[in-house]
Protein backbone atom coordinates (compact mmCIF):
# COMPACT_ATOMS: atom_id res chain seq x y z
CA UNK A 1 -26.19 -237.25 -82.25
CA UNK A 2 -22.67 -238.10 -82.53
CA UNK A 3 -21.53 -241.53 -81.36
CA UNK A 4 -17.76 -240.12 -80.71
CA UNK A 5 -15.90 -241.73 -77.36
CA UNK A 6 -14.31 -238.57 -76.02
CA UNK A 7 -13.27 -239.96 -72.13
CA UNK A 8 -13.15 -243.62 -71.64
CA UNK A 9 -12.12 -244.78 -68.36
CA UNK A 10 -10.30 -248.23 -68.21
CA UNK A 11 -10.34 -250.85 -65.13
CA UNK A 12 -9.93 -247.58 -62.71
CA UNK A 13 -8.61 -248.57 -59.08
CA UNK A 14 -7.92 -245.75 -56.58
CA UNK A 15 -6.17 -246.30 -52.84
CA UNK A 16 -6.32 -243.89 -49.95
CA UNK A 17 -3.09 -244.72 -47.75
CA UNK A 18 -4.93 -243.89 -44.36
CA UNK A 19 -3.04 -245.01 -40.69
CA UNK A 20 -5.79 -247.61 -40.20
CA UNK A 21 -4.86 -249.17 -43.66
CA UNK A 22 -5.27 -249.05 -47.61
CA UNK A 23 -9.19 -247.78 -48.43
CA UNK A 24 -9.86 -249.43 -51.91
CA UNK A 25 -11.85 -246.44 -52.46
CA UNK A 26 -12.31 -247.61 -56.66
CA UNK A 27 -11.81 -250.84 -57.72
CA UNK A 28 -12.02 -251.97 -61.77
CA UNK A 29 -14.31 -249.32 -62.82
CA UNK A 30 -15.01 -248.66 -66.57
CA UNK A 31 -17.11 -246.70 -68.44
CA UNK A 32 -17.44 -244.31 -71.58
CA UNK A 33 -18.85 -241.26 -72.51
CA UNK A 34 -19.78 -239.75 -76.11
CA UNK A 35 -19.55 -236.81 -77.61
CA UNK A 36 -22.81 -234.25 -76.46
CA UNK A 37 -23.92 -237.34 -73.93
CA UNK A 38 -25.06 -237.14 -70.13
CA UNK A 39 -23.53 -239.99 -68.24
CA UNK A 40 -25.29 -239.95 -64.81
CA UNK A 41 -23.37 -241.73 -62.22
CA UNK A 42 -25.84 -243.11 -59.00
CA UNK A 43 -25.15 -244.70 -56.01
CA UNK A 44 -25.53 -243.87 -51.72
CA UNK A 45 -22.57 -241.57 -50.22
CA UNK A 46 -19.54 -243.07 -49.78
CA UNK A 47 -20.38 -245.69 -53.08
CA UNK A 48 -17.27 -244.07 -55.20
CA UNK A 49 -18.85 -240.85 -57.07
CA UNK A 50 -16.97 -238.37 -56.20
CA UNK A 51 -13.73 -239.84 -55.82
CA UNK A 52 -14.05 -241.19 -59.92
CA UNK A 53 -15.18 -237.73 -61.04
CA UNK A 54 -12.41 -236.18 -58.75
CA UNK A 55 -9.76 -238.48 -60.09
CA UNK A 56 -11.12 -237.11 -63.85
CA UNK A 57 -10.24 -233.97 -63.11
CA UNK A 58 -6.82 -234.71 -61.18
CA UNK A 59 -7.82 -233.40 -58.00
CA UNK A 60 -7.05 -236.48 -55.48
CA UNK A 61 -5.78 -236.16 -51.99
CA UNK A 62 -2.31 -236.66 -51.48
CA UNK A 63 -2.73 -239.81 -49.82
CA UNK A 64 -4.30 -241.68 -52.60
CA UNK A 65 -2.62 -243.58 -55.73
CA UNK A 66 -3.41 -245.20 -58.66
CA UNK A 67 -2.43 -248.82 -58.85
CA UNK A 68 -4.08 -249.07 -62.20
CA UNK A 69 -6.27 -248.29 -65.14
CA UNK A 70 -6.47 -245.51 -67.48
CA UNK A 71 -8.87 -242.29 -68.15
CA UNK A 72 -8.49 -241.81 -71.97
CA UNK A 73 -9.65 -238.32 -73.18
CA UNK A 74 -9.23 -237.80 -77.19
CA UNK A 75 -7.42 -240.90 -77.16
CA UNK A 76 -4.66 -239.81 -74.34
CA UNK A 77 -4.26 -241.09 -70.93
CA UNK A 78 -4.89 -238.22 -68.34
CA UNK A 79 -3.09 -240.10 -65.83
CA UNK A 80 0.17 -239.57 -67.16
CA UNK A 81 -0.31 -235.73 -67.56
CA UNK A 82 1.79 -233.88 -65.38
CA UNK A 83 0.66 -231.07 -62.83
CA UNK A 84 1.38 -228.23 -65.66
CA UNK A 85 -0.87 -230.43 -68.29
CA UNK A 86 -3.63 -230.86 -65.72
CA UNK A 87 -3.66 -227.05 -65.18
CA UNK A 88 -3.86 -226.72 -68.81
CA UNK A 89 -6.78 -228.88 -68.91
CA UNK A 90 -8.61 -227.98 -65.88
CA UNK A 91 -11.41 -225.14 -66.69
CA UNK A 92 -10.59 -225.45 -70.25
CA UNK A 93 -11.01 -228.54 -71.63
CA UNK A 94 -12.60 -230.12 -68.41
CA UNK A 95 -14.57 -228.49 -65.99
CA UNK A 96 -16.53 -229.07 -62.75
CA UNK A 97 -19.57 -227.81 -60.63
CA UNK A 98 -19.20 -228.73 -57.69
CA UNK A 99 -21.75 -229.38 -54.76
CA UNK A 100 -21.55 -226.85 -52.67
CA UNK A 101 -21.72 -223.34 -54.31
CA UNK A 102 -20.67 -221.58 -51.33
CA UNK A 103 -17.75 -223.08 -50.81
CA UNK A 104 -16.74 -222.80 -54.50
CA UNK A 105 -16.98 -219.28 -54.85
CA UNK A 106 -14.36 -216.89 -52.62
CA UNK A 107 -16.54 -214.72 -50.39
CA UNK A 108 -14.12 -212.13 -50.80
CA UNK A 109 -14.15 -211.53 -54.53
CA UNK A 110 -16.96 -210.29 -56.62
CA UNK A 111 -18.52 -212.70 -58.69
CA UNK A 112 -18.12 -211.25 -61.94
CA UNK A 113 -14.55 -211.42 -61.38
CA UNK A 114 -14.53 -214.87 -60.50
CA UNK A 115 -16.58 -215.73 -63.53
CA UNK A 116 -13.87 -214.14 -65.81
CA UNK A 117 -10.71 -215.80 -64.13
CA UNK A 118 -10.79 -218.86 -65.88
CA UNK A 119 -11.30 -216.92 -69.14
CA UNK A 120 -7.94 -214.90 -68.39
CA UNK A 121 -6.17 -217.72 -67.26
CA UNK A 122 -6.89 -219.89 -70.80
CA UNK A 123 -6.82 -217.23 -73.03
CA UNK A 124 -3.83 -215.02 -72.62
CA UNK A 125 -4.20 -212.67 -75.20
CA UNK A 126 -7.85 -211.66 -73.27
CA UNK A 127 -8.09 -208.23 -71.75
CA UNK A 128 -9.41 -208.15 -68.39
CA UNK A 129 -12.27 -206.00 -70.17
CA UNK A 130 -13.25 -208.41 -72.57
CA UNK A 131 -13.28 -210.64 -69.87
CA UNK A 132 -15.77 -209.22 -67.89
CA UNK A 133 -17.58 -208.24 -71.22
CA UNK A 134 -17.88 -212.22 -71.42
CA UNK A 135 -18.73 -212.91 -67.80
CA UNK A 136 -21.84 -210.94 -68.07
CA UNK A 137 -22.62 -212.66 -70.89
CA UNK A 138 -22.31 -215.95 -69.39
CA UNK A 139 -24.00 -214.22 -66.31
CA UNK A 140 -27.38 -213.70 -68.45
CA UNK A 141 -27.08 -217.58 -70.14
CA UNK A 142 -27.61 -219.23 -66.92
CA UNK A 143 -30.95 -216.97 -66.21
CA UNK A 144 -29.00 -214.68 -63.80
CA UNK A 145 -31.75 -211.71 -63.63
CA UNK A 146 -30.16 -208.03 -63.98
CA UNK A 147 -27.33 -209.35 -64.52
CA UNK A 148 -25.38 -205.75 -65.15
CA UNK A 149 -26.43 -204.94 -61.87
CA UNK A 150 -25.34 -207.34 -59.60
CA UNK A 151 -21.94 -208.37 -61.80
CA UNK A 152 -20.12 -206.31 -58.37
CA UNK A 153 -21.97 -208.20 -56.12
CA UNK A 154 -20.09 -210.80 -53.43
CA UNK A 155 -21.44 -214.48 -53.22
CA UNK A 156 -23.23 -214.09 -49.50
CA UNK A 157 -25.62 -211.60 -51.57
CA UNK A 158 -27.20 -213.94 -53.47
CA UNK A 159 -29.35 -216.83 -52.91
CA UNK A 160 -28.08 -220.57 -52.99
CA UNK A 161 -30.00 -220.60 -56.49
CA UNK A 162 -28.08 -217.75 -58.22
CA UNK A 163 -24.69 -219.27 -56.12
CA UNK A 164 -25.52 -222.29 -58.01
CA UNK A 165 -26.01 -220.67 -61.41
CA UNK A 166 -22.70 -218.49 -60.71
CA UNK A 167 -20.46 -221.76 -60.13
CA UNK A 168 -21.94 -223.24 -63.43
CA UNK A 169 -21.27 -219.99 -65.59
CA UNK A 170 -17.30 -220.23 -64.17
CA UNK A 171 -17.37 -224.04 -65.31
CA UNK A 172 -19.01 -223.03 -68.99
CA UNK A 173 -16.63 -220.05 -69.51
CA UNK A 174 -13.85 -221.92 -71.58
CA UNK A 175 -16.87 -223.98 -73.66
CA UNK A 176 -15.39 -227.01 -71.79
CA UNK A 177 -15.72 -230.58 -73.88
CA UNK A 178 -16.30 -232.75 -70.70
CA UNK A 179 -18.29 -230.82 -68.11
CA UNK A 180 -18.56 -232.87 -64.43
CA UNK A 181 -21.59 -232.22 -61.94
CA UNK A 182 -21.08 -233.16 -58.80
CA UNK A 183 -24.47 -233.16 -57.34
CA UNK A 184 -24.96 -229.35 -58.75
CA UNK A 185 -28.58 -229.20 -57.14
CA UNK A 186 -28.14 -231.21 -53.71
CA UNK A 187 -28.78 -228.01 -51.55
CA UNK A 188 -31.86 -226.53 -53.51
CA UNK A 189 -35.05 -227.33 -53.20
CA UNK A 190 -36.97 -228.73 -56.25
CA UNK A 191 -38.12 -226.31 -58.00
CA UNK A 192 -34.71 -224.80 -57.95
CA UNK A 193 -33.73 -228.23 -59.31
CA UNK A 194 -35.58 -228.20 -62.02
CA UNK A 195 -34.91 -224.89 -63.25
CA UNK A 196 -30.87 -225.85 -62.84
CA UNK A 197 -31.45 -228.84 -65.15
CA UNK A 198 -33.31 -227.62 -67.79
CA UNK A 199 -30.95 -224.65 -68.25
CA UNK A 200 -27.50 -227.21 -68.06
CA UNK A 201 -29.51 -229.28 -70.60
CA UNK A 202 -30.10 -226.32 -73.09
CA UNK A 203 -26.40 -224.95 -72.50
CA UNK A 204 -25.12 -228.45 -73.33
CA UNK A 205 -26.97 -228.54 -76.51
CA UNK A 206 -25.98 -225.01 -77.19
CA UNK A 207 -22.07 -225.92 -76.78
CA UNK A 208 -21.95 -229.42 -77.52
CA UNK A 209 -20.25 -230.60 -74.38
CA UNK A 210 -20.53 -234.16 -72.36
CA UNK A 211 -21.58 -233.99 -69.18
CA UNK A 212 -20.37 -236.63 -66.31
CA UNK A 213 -23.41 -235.94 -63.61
CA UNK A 214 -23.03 -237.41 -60.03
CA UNK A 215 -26.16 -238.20 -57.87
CA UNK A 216 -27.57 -239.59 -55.03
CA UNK A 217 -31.26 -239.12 -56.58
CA UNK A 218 -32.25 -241.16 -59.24
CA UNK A 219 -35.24 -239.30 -60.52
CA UNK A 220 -32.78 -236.12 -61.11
CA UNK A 221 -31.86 -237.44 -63.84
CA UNK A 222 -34.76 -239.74 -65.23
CA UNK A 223 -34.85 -236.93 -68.16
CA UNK A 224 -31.54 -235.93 -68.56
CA UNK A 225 -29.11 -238.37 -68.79
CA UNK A 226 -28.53 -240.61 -71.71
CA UNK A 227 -26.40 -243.13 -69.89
CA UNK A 228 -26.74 -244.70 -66.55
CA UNK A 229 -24.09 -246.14 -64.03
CA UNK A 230 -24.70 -247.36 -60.83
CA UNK A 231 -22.20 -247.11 -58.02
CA UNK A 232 -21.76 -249.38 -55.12
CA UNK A 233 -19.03 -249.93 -52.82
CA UNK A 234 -16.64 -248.81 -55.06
CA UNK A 235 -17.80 -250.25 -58.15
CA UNK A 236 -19.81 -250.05 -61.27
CA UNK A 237 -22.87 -252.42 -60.70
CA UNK A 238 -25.45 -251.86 -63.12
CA UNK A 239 -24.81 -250.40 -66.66
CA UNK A 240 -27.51 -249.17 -69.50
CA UNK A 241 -29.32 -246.25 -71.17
CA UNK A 242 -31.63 -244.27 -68.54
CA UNK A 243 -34.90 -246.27 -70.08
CA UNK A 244 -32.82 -250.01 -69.39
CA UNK A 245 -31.93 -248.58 -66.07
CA UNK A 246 -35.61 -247.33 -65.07
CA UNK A 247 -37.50 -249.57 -66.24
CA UNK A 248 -35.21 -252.90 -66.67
CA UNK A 249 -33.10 -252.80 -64.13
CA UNK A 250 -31.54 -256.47 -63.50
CA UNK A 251 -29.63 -255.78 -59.97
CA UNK A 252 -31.04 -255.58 -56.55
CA UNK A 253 -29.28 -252.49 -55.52
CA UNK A 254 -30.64 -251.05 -58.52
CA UNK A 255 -34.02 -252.46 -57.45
CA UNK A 256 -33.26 -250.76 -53.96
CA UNK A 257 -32.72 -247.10 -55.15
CA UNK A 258 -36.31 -247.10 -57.46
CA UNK A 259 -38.05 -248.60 -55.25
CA UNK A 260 -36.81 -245.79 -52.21
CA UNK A 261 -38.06 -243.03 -55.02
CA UNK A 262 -41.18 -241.61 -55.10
CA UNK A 263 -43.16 -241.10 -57.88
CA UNK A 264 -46.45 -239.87 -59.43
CA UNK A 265 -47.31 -243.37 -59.67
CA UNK A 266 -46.20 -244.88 -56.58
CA UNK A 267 -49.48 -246.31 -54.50
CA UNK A 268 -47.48 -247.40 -51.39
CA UNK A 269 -47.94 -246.09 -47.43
CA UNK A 270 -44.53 -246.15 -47.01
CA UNK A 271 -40.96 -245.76 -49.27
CA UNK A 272 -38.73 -248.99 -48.80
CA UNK A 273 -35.14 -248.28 -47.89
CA UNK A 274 -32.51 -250.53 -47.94
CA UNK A 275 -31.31 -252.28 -44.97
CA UNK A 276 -27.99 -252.35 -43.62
CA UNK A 277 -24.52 -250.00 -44.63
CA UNK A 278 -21.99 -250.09 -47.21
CA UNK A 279 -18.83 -252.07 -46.45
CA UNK A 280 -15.96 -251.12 -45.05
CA UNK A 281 -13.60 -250.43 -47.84
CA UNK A 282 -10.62 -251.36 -45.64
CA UNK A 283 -11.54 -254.90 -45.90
CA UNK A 284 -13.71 -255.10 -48.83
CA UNK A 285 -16.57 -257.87 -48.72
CA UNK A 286 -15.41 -261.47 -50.15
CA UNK A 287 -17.89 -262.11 -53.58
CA UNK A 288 -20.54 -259.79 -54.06
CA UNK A 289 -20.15 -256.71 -52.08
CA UNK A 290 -23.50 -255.89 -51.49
CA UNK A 291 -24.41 -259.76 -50.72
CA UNK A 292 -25.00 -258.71 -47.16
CA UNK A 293 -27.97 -256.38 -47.67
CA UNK A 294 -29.51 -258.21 -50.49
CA UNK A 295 -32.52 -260.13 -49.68
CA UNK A 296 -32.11 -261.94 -52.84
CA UNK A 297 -28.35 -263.40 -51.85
CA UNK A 298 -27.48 -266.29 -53.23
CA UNK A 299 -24.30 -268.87 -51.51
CA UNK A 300 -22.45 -268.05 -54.06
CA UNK A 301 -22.75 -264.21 -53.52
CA UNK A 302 -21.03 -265.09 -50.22
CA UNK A 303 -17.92 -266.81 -51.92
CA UNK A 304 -17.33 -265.67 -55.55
CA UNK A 305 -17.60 -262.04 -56.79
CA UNK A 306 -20.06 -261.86 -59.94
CA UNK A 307 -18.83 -260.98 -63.47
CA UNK A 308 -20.97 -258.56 -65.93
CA UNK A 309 -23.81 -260.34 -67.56
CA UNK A 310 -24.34 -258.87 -70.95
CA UNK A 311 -28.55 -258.25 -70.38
CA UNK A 312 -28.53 -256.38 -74.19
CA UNK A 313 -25.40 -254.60 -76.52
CA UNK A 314 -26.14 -251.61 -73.99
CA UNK A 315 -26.92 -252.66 -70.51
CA UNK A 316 -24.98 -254.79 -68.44
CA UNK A 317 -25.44 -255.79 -64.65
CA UNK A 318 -22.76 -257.53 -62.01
CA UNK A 319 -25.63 -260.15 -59.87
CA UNK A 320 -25.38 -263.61 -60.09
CA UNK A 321 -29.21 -263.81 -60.63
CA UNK A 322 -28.73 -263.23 -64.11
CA UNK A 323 -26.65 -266.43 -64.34
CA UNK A 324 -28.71 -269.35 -66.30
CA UNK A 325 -28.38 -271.54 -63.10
CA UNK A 326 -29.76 -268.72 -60.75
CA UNK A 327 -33.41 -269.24 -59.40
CA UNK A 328 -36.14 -266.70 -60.27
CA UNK A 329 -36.80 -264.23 -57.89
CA UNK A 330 -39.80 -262.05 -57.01
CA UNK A 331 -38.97 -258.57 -56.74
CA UNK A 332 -40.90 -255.73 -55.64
CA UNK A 333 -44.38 -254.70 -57.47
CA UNK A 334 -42.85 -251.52 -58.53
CA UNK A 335 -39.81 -253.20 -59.90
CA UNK A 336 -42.20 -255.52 -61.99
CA UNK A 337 -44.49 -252.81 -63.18
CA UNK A 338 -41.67 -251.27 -64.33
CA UNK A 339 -40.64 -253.93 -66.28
CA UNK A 340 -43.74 -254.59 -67.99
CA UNK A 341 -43.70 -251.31 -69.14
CA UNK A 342 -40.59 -251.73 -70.61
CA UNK A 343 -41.81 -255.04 -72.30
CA UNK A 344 -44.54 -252.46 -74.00
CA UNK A 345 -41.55 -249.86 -74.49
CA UNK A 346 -39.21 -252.61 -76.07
CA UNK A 347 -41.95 -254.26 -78.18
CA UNK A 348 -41.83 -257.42 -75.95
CA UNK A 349 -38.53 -258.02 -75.49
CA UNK A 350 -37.51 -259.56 -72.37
């Protein structure tokens, strides 16, 4: 697989101007993504997800701004485009599915219709004929049954499945390069889920694309993604492949969301779920911004925000406990069974 950067985002910071004050909604995020890669970005609501993937695609409220940083895709920075350029790239080069399939889709247009407009509105020379020839087609990749006979039909005919499947054929109609998921299978139940994620993983091997993937659920994505990063309070906490994420994770937010998710091999009465609420991003937390729900806090957690610790070439993670001075802590026994099978997967490697 090709090791080609095609988006890297650059010490990212976006502001919401609100009348109660200046919501540091991003602050210093970075990241990369490669050529025919899944990045999977995790974290609680309100953590940053949506607001980096919707600042990817230029689709910000009004109120916010950009103090800094840059979103380089093939080597040029996005946020310089201008409204025409991100129109341009929007549904062509870059596309999105976005959460909620019934709010995506216009209730009062049919769907095949809405499947072709991006196709008409990139490709000029495109009759509306050929359009529609290419909907269906797209209609019958993402497993939409009989697809000839319900091209006519109107969104509230079809189940939240086949909505879902519908809003991902619109985003693949251009062949996009980047394609963003913003929690594509939230609403459906899991079987649903699965279905949805096997067929976006076969589509992007089929095309080639990258795929940015936003979740809540960090078992979504335990066999799709190639790249982890988790969100908190509007930054990037914990950094890695999905095996260094699952089964080495170094921070205790990480820690937090495994240990809330179920699994075949989890021999526990109850979940754990972790205490407390995010910060208020008005006034964001002094030193580490999840100090105040970690039961690991250190003082200095308190006083001094922590810098990346390099744990390998591919996995990095913003705690202090990885400093050479921190004290050794005892984390849960699913977090250490998790890393001794990853001393087996690693060949002993701490």
């Amino acid at each position: 697989m090709s090791e080609e950067t095609i988006l890297e985002v650059k010490n990212l910071h976006v502001n919401f101007k609100t009348y109660a004050g200046q919501v540091k909604a991003i602050r210093d995020v970075s990241f990369s993504l490669e050529k025919g890669q899944t990045l999977a970005i995790v974290g609680e609501s309100g953590s940053g997800k949506s607001v980096t993937t919707k600042t990817l695609m230029g689709l910000n409220a009004p109120n916010a701004e950009i103090p800094e940083g840059q979103l380089l895709y093939k080597g040029k920075d996005l946020l310089k485009n201008t409204e025409k350029e991100w129109q341009a790239l929007r549904g062509n080069e870059i596309s999105m599915i976005f959460q909620d399939p019934m709010t995506s889709l216009d209730p009062t247009m049919k769907i095949g219709k809405q499947i072709a407009e991006p196709l008409l509105k990139h490709n000029k020379g495109m009759s509306k004929k050929d359009a529609l020839a290419r909907a269906l087609e797209l209609m019958k990749q993402v497993g939409i049954p009989k697809a000839e006979e319900h091209i006519n039909d109107y969104p509230h005919q079809w189940s939240g499945g086949m909505r879902q499947r519908a809003v991902i054929a619109i985003a693949l109609a251009a062949d996009p390069e980047i394609l963003i998921a913003d929690e594509p299978t939230t609403a459906l139940d899991v079987t649903i889920q699965a279905q949805i994620m096997h067929m976006m993983a076969e589509l992007q091997a089929r095309i080639k694309s990258s795929i940015v993937f936003i979740t809540h659920d960090l078992g979504v994505v335990a066999g799709f993604a190639h790249k982890v990063a988790v969100m908190y309070a509007g930054e990037i906490v914990e950094y890695g492949t999905v095996e260094e994420i699952f089964y080495n994770p170094q921070h205790p937010y990480t820690w937090g969301l495994l240990d809330s998710m179920p699994t075949v091999e989890t021999d526990v009465d109850r979940l754990v779920s972790i205490p407390g609420t995010p910060p208020d991003l008005l006034n964001p937390p002094k030193g580490d911004a999840f100090a105040a729900r970690n039961k690991y806090a250190l003082d200095i957690d308190f006083e001094e925000e922590p810098p990346f610790f390099e744990v390998s070439p591919t996995h990095f993670a913003k705690t202090w406990l990885l400093d050479e001075r921190a004290p050794k802590v005892d984390p849960s026994d699913n977090i250490k069974a998790r890393w001794a099978r990853w001393a087996k997967i690693s060949g002993g490697a701490e």
